[in-house]
Protein backbone atom coordinates (compact mmCIF):
# COMPACT_ATOMS: atom_id res chain seq x y z
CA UNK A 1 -40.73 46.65 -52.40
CA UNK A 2 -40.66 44.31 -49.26
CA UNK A 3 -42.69 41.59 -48.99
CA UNK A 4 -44.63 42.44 -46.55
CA UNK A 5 -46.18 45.51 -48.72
CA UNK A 6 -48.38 43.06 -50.30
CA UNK A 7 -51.10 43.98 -47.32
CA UNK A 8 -50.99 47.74 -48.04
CA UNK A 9 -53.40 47.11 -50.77
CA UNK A 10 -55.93 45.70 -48.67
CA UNK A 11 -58.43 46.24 -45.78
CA UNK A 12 -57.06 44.07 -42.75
CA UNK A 13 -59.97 41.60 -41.55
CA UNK A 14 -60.35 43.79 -37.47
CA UNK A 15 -60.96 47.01 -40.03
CA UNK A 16 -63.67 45.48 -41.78
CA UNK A 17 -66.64 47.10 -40.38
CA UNK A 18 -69.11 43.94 -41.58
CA UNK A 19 -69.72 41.95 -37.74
CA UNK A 20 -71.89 42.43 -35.39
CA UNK A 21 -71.92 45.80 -33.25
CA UNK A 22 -69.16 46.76 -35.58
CA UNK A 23 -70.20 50.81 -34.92
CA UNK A 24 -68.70 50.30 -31.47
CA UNK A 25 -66.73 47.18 -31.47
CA UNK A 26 -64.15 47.66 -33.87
CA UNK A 27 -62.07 43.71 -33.88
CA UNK A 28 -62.39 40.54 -31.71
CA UNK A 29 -59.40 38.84 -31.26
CA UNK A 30 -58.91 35.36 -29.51
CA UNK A 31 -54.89 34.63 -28.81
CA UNK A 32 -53.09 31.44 -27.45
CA UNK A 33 -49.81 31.23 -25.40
CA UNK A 34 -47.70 27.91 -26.20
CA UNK A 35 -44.41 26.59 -25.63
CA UNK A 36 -42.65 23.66 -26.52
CA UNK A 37 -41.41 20.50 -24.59
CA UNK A 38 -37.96 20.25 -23.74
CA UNK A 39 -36.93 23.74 -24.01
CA UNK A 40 -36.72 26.62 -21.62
CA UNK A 41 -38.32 29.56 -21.74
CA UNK A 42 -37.40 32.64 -23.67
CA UNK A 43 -35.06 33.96 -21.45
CA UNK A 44 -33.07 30.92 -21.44
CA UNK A 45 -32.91 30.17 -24.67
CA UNK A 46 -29.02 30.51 -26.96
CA UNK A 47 -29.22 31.00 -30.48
CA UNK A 48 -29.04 27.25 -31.70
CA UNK A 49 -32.33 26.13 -29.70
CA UNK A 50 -34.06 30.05 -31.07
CA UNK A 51 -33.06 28.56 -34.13
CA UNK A 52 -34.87 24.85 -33.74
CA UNK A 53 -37.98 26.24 -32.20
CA UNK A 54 -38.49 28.18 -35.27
CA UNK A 55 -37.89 25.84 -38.20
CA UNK A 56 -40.13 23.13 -35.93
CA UNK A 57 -43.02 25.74 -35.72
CA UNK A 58 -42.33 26.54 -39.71
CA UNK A 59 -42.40 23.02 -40.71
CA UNK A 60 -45.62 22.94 -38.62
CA UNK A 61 -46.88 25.80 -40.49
CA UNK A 62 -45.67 24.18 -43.76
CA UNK A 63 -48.55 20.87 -42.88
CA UNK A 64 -51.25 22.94 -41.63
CA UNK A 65 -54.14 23.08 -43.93
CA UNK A 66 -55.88 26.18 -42.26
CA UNK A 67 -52.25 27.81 -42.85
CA UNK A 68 -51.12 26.22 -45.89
CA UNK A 69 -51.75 30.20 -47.63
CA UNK A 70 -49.41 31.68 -45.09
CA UNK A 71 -46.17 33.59 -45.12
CA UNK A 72 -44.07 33.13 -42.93
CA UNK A 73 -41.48 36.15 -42.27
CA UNK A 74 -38.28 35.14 -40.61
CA UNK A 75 -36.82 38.60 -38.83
CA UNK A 76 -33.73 39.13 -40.32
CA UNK A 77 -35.54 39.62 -43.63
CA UNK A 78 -37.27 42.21 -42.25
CA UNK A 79 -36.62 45.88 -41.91
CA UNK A 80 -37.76 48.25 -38.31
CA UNK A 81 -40.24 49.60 -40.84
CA UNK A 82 -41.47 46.40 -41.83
CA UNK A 83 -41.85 45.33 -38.29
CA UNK A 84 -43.74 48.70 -37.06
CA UNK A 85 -46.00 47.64 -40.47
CA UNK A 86 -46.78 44.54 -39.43
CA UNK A 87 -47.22 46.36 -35.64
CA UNK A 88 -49.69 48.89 -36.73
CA UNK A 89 -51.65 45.76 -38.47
CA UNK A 90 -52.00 44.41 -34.85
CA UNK A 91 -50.52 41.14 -36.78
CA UNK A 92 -47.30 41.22 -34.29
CA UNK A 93 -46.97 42.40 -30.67
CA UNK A 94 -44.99 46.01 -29.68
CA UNK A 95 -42.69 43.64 -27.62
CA UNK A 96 -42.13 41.27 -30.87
CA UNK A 97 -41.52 44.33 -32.78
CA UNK A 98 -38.64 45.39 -30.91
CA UNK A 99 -36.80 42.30 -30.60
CA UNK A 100 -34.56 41.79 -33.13
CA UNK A 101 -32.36 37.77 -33.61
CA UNK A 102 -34.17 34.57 -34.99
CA UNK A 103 -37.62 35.60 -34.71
CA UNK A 104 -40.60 35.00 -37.18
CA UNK A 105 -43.75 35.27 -37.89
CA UNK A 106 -46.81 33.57 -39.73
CA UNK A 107 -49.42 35.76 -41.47
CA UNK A 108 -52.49 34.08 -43.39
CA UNK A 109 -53.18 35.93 -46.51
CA UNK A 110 -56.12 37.62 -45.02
CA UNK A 111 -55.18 38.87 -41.90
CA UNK A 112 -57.21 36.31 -40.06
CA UNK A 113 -54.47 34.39 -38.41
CA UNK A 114 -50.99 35.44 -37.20
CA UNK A 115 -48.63 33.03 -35.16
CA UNK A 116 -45.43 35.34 -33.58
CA UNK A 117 -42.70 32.22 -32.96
CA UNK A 118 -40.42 33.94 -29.67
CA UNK A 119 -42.15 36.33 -28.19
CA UNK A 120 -42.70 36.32 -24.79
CA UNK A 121 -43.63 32.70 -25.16
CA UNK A 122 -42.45 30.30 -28.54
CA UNK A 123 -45.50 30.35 -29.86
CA UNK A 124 -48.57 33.28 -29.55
CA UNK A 125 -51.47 32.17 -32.02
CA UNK A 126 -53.90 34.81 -32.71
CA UNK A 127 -57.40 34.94 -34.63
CA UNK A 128 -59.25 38.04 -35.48
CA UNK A 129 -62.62 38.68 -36.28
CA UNK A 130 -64.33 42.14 -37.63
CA UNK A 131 -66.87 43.00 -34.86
CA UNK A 132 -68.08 41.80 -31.99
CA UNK A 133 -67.09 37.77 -32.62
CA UNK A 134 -65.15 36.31 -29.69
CA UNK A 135 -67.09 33.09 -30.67
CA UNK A 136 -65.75 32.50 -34.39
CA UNK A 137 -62.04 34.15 -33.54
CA UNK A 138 -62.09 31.35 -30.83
CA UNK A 139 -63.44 28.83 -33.27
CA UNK A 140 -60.40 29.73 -35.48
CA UNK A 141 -57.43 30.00 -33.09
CA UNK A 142 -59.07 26.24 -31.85
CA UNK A 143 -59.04 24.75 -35.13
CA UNK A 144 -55.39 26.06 -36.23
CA UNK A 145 -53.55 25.19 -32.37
CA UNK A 146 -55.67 21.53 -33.03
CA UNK A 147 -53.32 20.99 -36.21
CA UNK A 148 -49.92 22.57 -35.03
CA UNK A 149 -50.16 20.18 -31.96
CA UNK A 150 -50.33 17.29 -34.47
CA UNK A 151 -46.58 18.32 -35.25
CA UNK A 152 -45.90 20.23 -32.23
CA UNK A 153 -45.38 18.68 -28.58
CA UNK A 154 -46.54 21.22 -25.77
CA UNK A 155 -45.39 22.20 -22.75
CA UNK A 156 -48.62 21.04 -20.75
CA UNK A 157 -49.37 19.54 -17.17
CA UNK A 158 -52.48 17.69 -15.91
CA UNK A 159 -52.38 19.88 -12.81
CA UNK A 160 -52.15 23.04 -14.36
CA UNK A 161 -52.64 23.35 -17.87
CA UNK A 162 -50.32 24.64 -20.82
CA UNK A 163 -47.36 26.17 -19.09
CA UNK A 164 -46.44 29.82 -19.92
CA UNK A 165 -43.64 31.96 -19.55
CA UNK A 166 -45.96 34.53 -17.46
CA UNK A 167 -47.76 33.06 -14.49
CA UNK A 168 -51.16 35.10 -15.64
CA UNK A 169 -51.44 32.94 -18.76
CA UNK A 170 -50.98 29.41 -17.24
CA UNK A 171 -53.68 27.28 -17.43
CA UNK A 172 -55.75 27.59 -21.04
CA UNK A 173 -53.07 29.65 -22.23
CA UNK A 174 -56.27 32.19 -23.86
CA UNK A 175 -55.99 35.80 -24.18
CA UNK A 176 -59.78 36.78 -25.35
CA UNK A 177 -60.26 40.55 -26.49
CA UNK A 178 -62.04 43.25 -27.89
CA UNK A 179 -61.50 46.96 -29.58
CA UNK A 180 -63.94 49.14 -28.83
CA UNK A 181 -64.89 52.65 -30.14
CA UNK A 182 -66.73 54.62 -27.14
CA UNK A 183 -66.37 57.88 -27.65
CA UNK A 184 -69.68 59.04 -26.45
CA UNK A 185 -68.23 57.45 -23.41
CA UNK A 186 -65.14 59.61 -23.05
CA UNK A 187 -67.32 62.67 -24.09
CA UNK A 188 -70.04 62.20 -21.25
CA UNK A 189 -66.66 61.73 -18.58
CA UNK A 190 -68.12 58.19 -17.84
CA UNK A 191 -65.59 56.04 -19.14
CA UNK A 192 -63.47 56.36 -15.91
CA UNK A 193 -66.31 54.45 -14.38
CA UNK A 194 -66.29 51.86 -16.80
CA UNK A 195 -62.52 50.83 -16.09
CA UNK A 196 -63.09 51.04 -12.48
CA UNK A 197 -65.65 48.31 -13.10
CA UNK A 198 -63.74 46.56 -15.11
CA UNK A 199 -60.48 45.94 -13.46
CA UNK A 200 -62.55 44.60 -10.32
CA UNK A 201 -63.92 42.16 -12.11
CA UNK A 202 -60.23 41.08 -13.77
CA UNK A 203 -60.56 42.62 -16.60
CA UNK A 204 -57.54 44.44 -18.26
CA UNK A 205 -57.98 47.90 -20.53
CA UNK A 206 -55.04 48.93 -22.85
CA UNK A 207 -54.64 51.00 -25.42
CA UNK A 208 -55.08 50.45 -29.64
CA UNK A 209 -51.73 48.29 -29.15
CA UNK A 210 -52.23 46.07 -26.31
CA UNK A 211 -50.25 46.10 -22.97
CA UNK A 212 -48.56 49.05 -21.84
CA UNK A 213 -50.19 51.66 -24.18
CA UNK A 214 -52.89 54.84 -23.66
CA UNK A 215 -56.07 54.63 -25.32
CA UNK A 216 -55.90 57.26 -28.39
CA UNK A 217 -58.38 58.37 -30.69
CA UNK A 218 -61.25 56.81 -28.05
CA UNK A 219 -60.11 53.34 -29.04
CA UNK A 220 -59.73 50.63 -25.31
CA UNK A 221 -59.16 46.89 -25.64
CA UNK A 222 -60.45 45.17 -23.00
CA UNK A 223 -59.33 41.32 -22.28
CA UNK A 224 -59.08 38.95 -19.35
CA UNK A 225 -56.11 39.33 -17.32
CA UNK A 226 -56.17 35.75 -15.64
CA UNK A 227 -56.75 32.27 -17.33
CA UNK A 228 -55.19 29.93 -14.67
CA UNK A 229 -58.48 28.34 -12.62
CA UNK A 230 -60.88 28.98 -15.61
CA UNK A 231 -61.76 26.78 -19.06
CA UNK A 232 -62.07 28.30 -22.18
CA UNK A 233 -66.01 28.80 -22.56
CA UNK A 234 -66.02 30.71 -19.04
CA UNK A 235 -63.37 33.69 -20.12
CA UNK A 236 -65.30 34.00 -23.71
CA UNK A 237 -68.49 34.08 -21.63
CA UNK A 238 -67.62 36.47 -18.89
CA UNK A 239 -65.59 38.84 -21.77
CA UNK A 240 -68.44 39.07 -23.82
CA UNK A 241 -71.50 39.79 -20.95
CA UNK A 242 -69.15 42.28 -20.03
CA UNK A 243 -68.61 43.93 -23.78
CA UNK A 244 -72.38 43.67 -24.38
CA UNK A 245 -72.65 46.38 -21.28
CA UNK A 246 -70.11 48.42 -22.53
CA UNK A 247 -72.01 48.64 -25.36
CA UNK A 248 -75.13 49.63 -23.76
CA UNK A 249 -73.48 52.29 -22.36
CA UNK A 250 -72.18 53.79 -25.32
CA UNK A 251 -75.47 53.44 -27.03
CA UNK A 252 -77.47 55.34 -23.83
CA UNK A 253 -74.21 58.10 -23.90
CA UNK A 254 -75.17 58.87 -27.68
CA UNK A 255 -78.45 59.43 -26.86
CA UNK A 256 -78.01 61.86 -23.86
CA UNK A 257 -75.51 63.88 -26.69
CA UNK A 258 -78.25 63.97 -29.26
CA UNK A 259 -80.88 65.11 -27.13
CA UNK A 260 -79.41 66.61 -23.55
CA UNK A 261 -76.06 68.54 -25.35
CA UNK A 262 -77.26 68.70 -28.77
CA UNK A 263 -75.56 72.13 -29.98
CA UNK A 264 -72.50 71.56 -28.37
CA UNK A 265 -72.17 68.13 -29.32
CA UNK A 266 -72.32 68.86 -33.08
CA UNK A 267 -70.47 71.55 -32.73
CA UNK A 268 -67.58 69.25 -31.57
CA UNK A 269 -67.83 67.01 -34.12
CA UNK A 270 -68.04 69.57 -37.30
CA UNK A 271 -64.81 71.74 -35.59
CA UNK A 272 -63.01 68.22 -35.97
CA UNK A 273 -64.32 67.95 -39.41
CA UNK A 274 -63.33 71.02 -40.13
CA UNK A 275 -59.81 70.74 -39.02
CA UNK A 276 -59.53 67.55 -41.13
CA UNK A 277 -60.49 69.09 -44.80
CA UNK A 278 -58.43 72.07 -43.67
CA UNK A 279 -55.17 70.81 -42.54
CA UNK A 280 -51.74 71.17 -43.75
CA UNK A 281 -50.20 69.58 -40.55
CA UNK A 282 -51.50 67.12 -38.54
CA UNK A 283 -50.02 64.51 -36.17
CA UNK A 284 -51.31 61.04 -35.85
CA UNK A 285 -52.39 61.11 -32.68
CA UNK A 286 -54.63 64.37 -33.43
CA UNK A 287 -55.50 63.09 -36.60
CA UNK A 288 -56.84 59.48 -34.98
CA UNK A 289 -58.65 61.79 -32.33
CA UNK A 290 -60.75 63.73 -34.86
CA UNK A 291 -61.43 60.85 -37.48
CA UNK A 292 -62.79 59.22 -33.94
CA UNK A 293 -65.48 62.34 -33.72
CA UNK A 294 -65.89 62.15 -37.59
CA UNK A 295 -66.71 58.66 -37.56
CA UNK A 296 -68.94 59.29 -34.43
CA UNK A 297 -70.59 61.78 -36.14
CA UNK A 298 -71.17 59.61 -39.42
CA UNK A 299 -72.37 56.62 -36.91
CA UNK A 300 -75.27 58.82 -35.47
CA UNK A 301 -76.46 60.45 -39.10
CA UNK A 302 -75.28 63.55 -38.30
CA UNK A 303 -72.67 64.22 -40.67
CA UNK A 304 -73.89 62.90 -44.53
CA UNK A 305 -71.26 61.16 -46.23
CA UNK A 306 -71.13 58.79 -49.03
CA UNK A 307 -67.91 57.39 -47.03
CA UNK A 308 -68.12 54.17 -45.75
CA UNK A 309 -67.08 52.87 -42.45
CA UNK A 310 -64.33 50.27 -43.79
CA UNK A 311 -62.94 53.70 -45.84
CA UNK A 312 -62.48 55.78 -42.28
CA UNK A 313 -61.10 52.45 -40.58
CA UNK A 314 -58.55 51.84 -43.46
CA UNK A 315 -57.97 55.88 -43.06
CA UNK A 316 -56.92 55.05 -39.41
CA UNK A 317 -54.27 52.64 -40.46
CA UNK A 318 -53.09 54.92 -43.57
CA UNK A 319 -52.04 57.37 -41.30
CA UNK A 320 -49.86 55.55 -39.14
CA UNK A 321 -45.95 56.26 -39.46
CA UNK A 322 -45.28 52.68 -41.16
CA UNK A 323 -48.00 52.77 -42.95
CA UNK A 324 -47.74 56.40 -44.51
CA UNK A 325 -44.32 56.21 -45.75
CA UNK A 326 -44.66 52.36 -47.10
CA UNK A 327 -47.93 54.53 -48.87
CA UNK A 328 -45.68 57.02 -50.48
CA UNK A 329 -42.87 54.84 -50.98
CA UNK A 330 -39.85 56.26 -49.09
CA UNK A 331 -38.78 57.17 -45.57
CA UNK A 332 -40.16 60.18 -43.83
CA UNK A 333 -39.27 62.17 -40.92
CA UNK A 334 -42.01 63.54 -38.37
CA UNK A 335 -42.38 66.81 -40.41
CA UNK A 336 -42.59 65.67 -43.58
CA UNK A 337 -45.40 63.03 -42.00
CA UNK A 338 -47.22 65.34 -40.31
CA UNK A 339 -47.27 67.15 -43.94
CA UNK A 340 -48.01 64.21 -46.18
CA UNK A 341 -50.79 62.65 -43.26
CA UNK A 342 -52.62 66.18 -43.82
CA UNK A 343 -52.84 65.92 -47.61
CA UNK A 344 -53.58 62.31 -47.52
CA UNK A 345 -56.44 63.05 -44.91
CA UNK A 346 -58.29 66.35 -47.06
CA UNK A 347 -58.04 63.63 -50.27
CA UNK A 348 -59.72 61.21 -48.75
CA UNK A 349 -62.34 63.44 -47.52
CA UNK A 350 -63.53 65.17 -50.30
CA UNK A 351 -66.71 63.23 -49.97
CA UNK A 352 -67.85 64.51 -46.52
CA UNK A 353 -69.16 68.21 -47.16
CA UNK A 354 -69.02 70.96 -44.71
């Protein structure tokens, strides 16, 4: 068993289902771009200096008290399935995923906090919250970069703030963003108009992993794109006026379902449930698509269910690649996925009746 199996057994803190709005916003997560004085960039970096910048940030890790629970995973301990694990936790990036060398990364034993050491930048600190909680994630991320400075020295100037390897996240260094569920939005063809509106006001929308993906399964984060010119209380601010909307919106495109395309709308979401208890194949991506209607359905009281919402969050996970074959125990090619994902879906819903 690798070590990093340990968080198979539990519910990761974004899938929680317990904060605020947590029916549509799915995870807050506040992240933190930092590199080191007196070394270059990623890019420029040889093997010896990879190799200082990470035992520095572990020894920082080692006398931080909010971190003191954390493990810290150095890469070549850890297998491509381990990484794509950690990846489909949202505890590493798809870029830190790939990259194989001296890499690490530091995980608090709840999921909270994760700190990737060389990925696009030495140091990415991230904080999530369940819900819609920009406030406390920042609250967290501030507290933990507060002690690693103590035993870290920064790349900052007084002109422009902490200096990043990517021109976008000079400045504050802050990444602010949220996951949201808005089906009802995709269903009612107005989502389209809710990313036009968002990228003129510089916001970014991405799939359920971050830059460079497709939304699947009705899932968008949306984050700030700039942070140069702006202090930390402005992007929370501007993020979260801008969620609260989206949330509107999604609330007012449930309604017009319920009452304006009632039959068909139900009909939609009992085919997908349906296809779920009936299964013997299923991919992930259709899979994640109909749990979204399933769980849409269980959000509005249409569907009874003595499932709870943390159960068809954790299902979401289960049925990733990584996470399905760490699940059974062994590797598993796409067919024999798409097999097990079916059965594991129809056990898990034997508590929603048709």
């Amino acid at each position: 068993m690798s070590d990093v199996d340990r968080f198979l057994k539990q519910t990761a803190e974004w899938l929680r289902s317990s904060g605020p709005n947590s029916d549509i916003v799915i995870s807050s997560r506040v992240r933190l771009a930092r590199n080191l004085s007196g070394f270059p960039f990623l890019g420029k970096l040889n093997n010896e200096l990879q190799e200082d910048i990470v035992e520095s940030v572990e020894e920082a890790v080692k006398k931080s008290s909010f971190l003191k629970d954390a493990s810290y995973f150095r890469y070549h301990s850890l297998t491509d399935l381990d990484r794509q694990f950690l990846l489909e936790r949202h505890l590493i990036s798809r870029e830190h995923a790939g990259e194989k060398g001296d890499k690490a990364v530091a995980i608090t034993h709840n999921e909270v906090v994760s700190l990737m050491i060389l990925e696009e930048d030495h140091i990415r600190l991230q904080a999530f919250q369940t819900g819609f909680n920009l406030i406390e994630a920042w609250r967290i991320v501030t507290q933990v970069d507060d002690e690693l400075e103590k035993n870290l020295d920064y790349s900052f100037s007084s002109e422009l703030g902490y200096l990043t390897a990517c021109p976008t996240n000079v400045g504050t260094g802050l990444r602010a963003s949220c996951m949201l569920h808005i089906p009802s939005l995709v269903l009612t063809k107005q989502v389209h108009k809710v990313l036009q509106a968002l990228s003129k006001l510089n916001l970014a929308a991405r799939g359920l992993y971050g830059e460079g993906t497709q939304a699947v399964g009705n899932f968008f984060q949306f984050s700030n794109q700039m942070t140069l010119g702006q202090n930390e209380e402005e992007i929370i601010d501007n993020l979260e006026r801008v969620i609260r909307q989206v949330i509107d919106h999604e609330r007012e495109a449930r309604e017009y379902l319920r009452q304006k395309r009632k039959a068909k709308f139900e009909d939609q979401i009992w085919r997908a449930v349906g296809t779920l208890k009936s299964s013997r194949v299923i991919s992930s991506q259709e899979a994640t698509q109909l749990l979204s209607l399933l769980q849409l359905g269980i959000n509005m009281e249409l569907i009874k269910s003595d499932l709870k919402a943390q159960e068809i969050n954790a299902l979401f996970l289960l049925i990733q690649p990584a996470h399905l074959q760490k699940l059974i125990g062994k590797p598993l090619n796409s067919s024999d996925r798409d097999i097990r994902r079916a059965d594991l879906i129809r056990e898990k819903l034997v508590k929603v009746n048709l």
